[in-house]
N, C-alpha and C. Protein backbone atom coordinates (compact mmCIF):
# COMPACT_ATOMS: atom_id res chain seq x y z
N UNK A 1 90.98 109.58 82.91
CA UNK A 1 92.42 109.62 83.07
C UNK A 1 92.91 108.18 83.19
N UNK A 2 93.81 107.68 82.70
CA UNK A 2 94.53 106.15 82.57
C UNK A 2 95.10 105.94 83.64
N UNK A 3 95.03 105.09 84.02
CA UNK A 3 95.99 104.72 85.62
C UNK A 3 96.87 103.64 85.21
N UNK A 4 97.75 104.44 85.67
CA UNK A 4 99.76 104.35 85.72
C UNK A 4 99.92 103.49 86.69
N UNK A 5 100.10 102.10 86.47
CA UNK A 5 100.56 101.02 87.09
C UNK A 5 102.19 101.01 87.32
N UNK A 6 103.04 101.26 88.81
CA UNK A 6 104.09 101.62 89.00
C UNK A 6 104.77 100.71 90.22
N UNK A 7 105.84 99.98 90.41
CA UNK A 7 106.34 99.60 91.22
C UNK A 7 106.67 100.52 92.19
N UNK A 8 106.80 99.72 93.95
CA UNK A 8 107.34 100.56 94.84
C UNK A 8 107.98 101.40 94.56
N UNK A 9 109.17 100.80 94.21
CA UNK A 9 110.53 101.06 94.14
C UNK A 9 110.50 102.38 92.92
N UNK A 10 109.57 102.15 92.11
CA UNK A 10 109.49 103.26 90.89
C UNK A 10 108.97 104.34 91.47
N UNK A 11 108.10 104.07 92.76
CA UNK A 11 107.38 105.56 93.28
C UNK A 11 108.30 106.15 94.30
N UNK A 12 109.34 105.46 95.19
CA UNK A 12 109.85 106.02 95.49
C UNK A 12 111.10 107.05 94.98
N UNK A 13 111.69 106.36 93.91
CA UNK A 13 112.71 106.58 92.94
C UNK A 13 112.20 108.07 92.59
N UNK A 14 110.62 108.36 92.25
CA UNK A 14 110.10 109.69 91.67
C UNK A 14 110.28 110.60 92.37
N UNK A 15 109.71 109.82 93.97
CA UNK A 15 109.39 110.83 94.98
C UNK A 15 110.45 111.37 95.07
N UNK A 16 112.07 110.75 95.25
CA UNK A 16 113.34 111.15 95.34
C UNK A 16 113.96 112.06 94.47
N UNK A 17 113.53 112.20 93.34
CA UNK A 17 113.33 113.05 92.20
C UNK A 17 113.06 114.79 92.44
N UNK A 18 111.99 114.63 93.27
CA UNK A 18 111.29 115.74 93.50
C UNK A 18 112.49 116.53 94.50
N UNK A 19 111.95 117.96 94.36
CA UNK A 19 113.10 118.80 95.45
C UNK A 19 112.78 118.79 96.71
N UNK A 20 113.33 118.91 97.72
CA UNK A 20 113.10 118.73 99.17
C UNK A 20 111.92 119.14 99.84
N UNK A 21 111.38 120.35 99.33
CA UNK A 21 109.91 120.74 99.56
C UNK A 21 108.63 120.30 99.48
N UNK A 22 108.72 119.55 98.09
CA UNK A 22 107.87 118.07 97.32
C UNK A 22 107.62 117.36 97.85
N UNK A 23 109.12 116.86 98.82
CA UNK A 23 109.45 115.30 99.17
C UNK A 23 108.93 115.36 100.17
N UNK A 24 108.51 116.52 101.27
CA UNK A 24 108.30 116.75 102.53
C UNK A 24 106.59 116.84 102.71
N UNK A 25 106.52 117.75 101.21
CA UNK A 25 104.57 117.41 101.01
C UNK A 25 104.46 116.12 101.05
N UNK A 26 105.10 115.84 99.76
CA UNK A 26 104.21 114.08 99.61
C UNK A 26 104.37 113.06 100.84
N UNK A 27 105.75 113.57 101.81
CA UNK A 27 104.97 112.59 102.80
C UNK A 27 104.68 113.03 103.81
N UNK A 28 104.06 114.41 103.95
CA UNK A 28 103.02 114.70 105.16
C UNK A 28 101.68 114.09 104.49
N UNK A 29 101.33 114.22 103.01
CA UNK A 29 100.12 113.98 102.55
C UNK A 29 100.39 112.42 102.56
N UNK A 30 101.01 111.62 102.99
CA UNK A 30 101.27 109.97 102.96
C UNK A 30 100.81 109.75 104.21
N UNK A 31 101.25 110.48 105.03
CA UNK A 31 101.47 110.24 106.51
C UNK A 31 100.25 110.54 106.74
N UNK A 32 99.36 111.85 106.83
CA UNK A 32 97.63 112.34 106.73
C UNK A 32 97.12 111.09 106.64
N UNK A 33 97.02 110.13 105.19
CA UNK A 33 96.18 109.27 104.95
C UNK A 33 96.40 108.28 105.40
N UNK A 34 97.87 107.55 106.80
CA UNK A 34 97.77 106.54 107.22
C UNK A 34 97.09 106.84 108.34
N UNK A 35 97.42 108.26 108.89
CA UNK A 35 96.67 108.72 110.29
C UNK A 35 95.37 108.21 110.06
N UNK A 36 94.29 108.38 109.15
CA UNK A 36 93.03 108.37 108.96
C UNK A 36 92.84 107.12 109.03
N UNK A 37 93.34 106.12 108.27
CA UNK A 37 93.08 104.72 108.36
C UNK A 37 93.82 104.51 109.49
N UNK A 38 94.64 104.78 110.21
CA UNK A 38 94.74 104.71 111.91
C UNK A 38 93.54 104.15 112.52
N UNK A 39 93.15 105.21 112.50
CA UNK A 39 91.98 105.74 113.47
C UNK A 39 90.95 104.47 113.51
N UNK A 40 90.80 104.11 111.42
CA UNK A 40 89.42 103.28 111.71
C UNK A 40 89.93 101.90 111.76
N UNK A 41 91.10 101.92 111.72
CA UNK A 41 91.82 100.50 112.14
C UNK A 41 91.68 99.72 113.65
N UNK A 42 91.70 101.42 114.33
CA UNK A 42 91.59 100.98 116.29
C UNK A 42 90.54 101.06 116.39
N UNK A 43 89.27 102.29 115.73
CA UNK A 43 87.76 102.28 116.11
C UNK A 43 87.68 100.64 115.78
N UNK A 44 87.66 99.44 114.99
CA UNK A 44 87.62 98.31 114.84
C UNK A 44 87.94 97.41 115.41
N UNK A 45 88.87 97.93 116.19
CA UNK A 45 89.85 96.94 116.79
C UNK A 45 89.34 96.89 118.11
N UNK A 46 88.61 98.07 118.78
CA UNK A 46 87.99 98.39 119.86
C UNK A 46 86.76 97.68 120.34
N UNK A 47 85.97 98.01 118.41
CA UNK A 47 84.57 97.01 118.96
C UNK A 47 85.01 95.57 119.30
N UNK A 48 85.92 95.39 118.35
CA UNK A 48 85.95 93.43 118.22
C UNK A 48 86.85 93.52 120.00
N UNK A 49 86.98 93.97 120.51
CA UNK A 49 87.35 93.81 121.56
C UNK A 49 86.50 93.82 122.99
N UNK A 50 85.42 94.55 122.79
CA UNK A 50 83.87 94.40 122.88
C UNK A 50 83.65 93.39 123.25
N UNK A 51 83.46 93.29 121.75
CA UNK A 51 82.59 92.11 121.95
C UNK A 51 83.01 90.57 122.47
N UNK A 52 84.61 90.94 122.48
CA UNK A 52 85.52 89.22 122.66
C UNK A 52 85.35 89.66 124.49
N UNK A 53 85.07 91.05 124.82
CA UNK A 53 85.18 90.83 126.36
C UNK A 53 83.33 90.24 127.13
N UNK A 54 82.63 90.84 126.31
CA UNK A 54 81.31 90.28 126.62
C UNK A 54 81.25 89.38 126.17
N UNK A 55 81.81 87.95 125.45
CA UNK A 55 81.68 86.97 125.36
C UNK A 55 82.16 86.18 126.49
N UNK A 56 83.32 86.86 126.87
CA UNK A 56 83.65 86.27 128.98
C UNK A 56 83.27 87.14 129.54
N UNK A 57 81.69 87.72 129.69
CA UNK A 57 81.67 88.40 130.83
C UNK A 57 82.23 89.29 131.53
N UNK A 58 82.67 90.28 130.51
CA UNK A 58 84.18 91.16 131.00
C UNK A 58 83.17 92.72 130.59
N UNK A 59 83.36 93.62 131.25
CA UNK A 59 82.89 94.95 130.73
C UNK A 59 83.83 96.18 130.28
N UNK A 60 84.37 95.80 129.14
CA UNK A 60 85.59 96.86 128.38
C UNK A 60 85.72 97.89 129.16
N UNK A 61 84.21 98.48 129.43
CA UNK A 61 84.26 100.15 130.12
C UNK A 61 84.29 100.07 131.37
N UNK A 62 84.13 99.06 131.71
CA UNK A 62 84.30 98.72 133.65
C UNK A 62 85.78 98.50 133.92
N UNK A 63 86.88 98.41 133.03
CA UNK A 63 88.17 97.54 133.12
C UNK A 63 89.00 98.96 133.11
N UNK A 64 90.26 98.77 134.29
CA UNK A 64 91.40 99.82 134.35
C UNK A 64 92.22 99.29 133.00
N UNK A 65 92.93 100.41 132.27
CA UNK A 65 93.77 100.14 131.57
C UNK A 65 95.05 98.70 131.80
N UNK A 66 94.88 98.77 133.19
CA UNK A 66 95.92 97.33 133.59
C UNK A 66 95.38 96.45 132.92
N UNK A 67 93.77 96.33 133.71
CA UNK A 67 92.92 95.03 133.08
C UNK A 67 92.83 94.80 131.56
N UNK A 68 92.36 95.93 131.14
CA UNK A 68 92.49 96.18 129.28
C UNK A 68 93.59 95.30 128.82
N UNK A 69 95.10 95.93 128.86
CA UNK A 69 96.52 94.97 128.68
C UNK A 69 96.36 93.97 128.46
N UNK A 70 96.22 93.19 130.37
CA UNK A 70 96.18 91.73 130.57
C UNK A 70 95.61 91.27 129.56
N UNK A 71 94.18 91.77 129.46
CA UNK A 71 92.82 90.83 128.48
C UNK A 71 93.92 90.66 127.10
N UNK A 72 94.19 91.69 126.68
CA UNK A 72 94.85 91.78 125.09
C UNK A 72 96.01 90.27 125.24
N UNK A 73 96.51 90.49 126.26
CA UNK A 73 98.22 89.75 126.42
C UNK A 73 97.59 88.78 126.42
N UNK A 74 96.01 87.90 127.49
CA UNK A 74 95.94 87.09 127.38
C UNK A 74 95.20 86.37 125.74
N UNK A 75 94.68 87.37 125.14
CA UNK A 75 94.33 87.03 123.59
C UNK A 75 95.57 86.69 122.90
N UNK A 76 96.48 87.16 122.80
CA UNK A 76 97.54 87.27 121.76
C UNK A 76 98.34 85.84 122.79
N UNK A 77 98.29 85.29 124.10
CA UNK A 77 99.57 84.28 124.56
C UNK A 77 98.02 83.15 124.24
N UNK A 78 97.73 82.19 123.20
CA UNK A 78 96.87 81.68 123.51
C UNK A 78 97.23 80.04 124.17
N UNK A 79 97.94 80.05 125.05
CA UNK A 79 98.51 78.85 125.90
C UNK A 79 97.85 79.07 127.20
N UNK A 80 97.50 80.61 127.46
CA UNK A 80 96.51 80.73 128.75
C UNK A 80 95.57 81.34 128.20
N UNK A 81 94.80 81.06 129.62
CA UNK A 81 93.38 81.17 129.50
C UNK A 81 93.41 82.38 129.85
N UNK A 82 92.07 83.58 129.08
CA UNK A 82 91.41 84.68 129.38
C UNK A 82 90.32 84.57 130.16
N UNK A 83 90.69 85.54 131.40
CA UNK A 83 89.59 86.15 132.15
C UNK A 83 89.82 87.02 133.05
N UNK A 84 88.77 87.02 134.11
CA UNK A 84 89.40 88.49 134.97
C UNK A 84 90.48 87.80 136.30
């Protein structure tokens, strides 16, 4: 089968096309396949978080959700320092 090279804007234009019933499949079936790559976006995001906490001596599964936060806030403000 040939694959149909299509701008955004051209797929949405189609989708808009379609009757209200269509429009409501195609984006539960849009929405399904971001859920899925969700998932292995955070399973990823979880290890590398792992492992950035055992690099300071931090135990992910030992930490209250407060502590979890902080650690993140202090990754993402990098003007301070991370730790417990």
């Amino acid at each position: 089968m040939p694959i149909l090279e299509l701008t955004d804007e051209q797929v949405i234009e189609l989708v808009r096309q379609l009757p209200p019933e269509r429009q409501r499949a195609a984006l539960l079936a849009l929405a399904a396949g971001a859920g899925e790559r969700r998932a292995e976006r955070m399973k990823y995001a979880e290890t590398q978080l792992r492992a950035l906490c055992a690099e300071r001596g931090l135990d992910w599964n030992g930490m209250s959700e407060d502590q979890r936060e902080a650690f993140i806030d202090d990754l993402i403000h990098e003007d301070r320092a991370c730790g417990p």
